[in-house]
N, C-alpha and C. Protein backbone atom coordinates (compact mmCIF):
# COMPACT_ATOMS: atom_id res chain seq x y z
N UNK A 1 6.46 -16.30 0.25
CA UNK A 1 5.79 -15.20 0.91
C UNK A 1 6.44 -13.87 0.52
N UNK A 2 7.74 -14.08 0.26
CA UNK A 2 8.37 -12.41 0.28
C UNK A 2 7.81 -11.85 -1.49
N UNK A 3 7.55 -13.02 -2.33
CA UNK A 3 7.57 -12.84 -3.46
C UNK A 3 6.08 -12.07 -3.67
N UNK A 4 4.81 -12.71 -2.65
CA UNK A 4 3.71 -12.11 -2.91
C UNK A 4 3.72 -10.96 -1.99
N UNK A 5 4.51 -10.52 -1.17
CA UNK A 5 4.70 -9.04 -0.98
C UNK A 5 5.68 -8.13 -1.74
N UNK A 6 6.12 -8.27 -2.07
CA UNK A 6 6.91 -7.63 -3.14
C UNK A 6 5.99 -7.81 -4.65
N UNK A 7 5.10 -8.49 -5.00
CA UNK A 7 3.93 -7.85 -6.03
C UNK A 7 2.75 -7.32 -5.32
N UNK A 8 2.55 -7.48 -3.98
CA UNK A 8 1.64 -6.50 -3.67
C UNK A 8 1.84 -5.35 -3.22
N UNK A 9 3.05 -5.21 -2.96
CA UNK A 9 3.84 -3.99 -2.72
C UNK A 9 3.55 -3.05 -3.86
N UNK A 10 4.16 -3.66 -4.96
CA UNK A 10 4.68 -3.11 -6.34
C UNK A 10 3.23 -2.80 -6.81
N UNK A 11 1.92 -3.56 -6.85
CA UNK A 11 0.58 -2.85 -7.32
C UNK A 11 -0.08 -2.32 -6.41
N UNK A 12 0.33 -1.91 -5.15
CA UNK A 12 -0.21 -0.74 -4.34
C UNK A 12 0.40 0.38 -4.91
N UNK A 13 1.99 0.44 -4.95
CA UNK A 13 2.02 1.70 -5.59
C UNK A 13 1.91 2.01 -6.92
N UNK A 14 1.65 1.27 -7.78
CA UNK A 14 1.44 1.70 -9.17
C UNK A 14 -0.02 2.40 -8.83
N UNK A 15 -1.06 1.26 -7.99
CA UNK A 15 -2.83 1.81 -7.85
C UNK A 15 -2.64 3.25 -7.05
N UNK A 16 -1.33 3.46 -5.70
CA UNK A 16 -1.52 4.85 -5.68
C UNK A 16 -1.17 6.18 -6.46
N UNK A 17 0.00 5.51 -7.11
CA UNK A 17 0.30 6.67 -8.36
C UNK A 17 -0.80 6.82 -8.86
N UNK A 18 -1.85 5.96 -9.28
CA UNK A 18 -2.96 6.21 -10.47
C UNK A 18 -3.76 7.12 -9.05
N UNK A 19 -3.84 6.82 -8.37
CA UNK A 19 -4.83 7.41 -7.61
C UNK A 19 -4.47 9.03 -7.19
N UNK A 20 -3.08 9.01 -7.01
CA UNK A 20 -2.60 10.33 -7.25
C UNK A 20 -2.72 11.37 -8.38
N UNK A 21 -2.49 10.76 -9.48
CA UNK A 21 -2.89 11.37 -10.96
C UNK A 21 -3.97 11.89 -10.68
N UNK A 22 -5.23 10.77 -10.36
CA UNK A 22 -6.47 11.32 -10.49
C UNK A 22 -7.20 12.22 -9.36
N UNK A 23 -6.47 12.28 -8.41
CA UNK A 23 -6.62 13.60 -7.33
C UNK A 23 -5.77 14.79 -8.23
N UNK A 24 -4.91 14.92 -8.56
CA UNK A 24 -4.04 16.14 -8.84
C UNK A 24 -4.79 16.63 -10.52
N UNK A 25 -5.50 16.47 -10.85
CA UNK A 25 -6.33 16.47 -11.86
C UNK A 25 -6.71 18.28 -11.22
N UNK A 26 -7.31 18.92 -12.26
CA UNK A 26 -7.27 20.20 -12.40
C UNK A 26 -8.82 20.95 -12.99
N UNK A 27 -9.41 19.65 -13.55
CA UNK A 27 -10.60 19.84 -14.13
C UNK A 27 -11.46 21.07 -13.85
N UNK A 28 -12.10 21.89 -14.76
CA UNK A 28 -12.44 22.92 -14.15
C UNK A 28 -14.12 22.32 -14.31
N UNK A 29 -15.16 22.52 -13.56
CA UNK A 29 -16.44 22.09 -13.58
C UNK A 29 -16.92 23.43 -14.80
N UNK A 30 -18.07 22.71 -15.34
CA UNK A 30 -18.71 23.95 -16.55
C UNK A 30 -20.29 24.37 -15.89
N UNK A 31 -20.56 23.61 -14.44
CA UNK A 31 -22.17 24.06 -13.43
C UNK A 31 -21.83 23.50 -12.01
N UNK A 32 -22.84 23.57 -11.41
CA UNK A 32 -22.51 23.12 -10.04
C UNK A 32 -22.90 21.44 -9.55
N UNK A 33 -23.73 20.90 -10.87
CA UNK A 33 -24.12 19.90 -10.82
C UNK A 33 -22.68 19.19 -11.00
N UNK A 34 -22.29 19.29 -11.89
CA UNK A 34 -20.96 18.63 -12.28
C UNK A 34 -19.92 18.74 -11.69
N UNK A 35 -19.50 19.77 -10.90
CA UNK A 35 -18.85 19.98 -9.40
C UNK A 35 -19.18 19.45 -8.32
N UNK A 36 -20.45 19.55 -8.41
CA UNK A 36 -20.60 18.01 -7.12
C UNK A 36 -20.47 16.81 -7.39
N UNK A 37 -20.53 16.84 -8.78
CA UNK A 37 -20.08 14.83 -9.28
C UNK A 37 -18.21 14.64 -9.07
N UNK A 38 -18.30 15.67 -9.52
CA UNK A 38 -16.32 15.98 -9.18
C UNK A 38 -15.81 15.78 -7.24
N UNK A 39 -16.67 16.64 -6.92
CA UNK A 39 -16.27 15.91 -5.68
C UNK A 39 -16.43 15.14 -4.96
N UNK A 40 -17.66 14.68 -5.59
CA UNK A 40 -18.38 13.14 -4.99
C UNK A 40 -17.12 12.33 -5.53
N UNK A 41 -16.63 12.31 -6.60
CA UNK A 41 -15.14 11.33 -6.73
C UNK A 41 -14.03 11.68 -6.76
N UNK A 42 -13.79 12.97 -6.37
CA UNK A 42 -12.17 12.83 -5.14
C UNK A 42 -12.90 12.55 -4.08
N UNK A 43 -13.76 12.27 -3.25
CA UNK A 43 -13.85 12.13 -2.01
C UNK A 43 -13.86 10.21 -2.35
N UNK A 44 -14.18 9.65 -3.07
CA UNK A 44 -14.45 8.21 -3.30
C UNK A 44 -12.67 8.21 -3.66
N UNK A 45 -12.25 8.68 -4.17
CA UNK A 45 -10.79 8.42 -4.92
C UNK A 45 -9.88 8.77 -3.47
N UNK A 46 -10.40 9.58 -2.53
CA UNK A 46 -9.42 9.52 -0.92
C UNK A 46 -9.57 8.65 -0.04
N UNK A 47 -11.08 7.84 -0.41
CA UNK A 47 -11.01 6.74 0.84
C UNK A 47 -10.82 5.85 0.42
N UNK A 48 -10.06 5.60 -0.76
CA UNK A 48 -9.73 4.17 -2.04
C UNK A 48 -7.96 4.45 -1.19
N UNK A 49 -7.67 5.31 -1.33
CA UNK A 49 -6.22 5.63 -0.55
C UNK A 49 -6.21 5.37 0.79
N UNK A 50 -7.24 5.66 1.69
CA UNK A 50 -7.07 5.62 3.04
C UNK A 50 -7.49 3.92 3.37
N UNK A 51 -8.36 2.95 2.57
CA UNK A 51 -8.55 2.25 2.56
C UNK A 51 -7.83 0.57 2.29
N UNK A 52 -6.81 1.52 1.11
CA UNK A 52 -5.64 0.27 0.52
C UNK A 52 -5.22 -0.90 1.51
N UNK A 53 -4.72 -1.79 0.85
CA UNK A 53 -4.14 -2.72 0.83
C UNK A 53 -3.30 -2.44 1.94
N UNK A 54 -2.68 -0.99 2.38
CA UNK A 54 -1.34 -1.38 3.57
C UNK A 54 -1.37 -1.87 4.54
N UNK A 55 -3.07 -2.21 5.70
CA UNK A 55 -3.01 -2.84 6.82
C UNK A 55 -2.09 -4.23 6.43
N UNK A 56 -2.94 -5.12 5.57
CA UNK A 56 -2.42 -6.19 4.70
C UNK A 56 -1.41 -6.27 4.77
N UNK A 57 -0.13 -5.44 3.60
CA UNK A 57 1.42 -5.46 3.43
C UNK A 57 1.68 -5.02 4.71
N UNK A 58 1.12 -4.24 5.81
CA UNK A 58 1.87 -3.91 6.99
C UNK A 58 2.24 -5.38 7.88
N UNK A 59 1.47 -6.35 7.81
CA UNK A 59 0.96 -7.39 8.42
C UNK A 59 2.03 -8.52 8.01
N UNK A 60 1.90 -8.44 6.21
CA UNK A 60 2.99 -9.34 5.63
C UNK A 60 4.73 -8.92 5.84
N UNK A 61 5.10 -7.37 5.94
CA UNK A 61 6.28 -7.22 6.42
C UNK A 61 6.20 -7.42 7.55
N UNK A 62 5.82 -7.86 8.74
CA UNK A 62 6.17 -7.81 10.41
C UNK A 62 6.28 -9.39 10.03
N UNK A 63 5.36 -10.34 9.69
CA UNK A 63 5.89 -12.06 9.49
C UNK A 63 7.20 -12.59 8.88
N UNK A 64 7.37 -11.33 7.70
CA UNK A 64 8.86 -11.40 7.47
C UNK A 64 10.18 -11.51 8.13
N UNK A 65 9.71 -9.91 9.03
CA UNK A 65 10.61 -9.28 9.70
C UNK A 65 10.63 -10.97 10.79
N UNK A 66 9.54 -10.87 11.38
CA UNK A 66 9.68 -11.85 12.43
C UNK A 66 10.36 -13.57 12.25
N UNK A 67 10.24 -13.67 10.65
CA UNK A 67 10.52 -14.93 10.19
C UNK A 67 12.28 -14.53 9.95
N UNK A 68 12.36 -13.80 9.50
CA UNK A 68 14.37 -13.61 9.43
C UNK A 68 14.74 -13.25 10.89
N UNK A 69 14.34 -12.66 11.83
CA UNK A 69 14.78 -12.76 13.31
C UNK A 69 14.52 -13.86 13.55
N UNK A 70 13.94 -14.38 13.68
CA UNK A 70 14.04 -15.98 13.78
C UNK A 70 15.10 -16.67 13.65
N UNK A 71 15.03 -17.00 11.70
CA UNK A 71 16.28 -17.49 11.64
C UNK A 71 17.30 -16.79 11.57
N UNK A 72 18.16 -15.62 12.31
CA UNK A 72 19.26 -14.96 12.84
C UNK A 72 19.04 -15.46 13.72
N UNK A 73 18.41 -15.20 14.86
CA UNK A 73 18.67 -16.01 15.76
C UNK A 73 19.02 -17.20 15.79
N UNK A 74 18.63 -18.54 14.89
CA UNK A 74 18.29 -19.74 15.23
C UNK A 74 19.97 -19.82 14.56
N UNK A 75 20.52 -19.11 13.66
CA UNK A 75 22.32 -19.06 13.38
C UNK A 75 22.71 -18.55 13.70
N UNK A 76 22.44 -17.76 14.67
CA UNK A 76 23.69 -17.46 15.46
C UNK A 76 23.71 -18.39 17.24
N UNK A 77 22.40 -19.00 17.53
CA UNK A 77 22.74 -20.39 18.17
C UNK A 77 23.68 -21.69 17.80
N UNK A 78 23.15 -21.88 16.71
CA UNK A 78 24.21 -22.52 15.51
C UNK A 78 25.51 -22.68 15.70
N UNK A 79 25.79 -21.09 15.62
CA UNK A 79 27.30 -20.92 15.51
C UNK A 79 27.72 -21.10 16.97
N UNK A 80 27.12 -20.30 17.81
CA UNK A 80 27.74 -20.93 19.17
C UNK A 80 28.04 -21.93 19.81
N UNK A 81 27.35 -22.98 19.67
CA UNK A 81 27.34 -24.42 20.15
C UNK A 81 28.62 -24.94 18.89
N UNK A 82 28.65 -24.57 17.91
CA UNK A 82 30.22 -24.92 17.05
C UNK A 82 31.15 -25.15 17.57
């Protein structure tokens, strides 16, 4: 499990770097037709960001988190009864 969050980790942020690139883009439009195609896709390229994968990885780090409190806990019962 930690292994497929740590590659979905790792291609969320490579997909938001790319997604960053392509917001910070500078393009100047040459009519107004083509300025509205421009912002018809930063507005598609912000809800690709607001949309990502993090509910997901938010979900897979708390099972983690909750699976190593676990076993801390379950050794340091361990050790007491020693």
């Amino acid at each position: 499990m930690l292994e497929e969050f740590s590659g979905k980790a790792e291609n969320l942020i490579i997909e938001y770097d790319q997604l960053m690139v392509a917001l910070r883009r500078q393009d100047v439009a040459a009519d107004i037709e083509s300025a509205q195609l421009m912002l018809r896709e930063h507005s598609r390229l912000r809800e690709n960001i607001e949309i990502a994968e993090v509910d997901s990885l938010v979900q897979m780090a708390q099972v983690i988190l909750e699976r190593l409190d676990y076993s801390r806990n379950l050794a340091g019962r361990n050790a007491i009864s020693e």
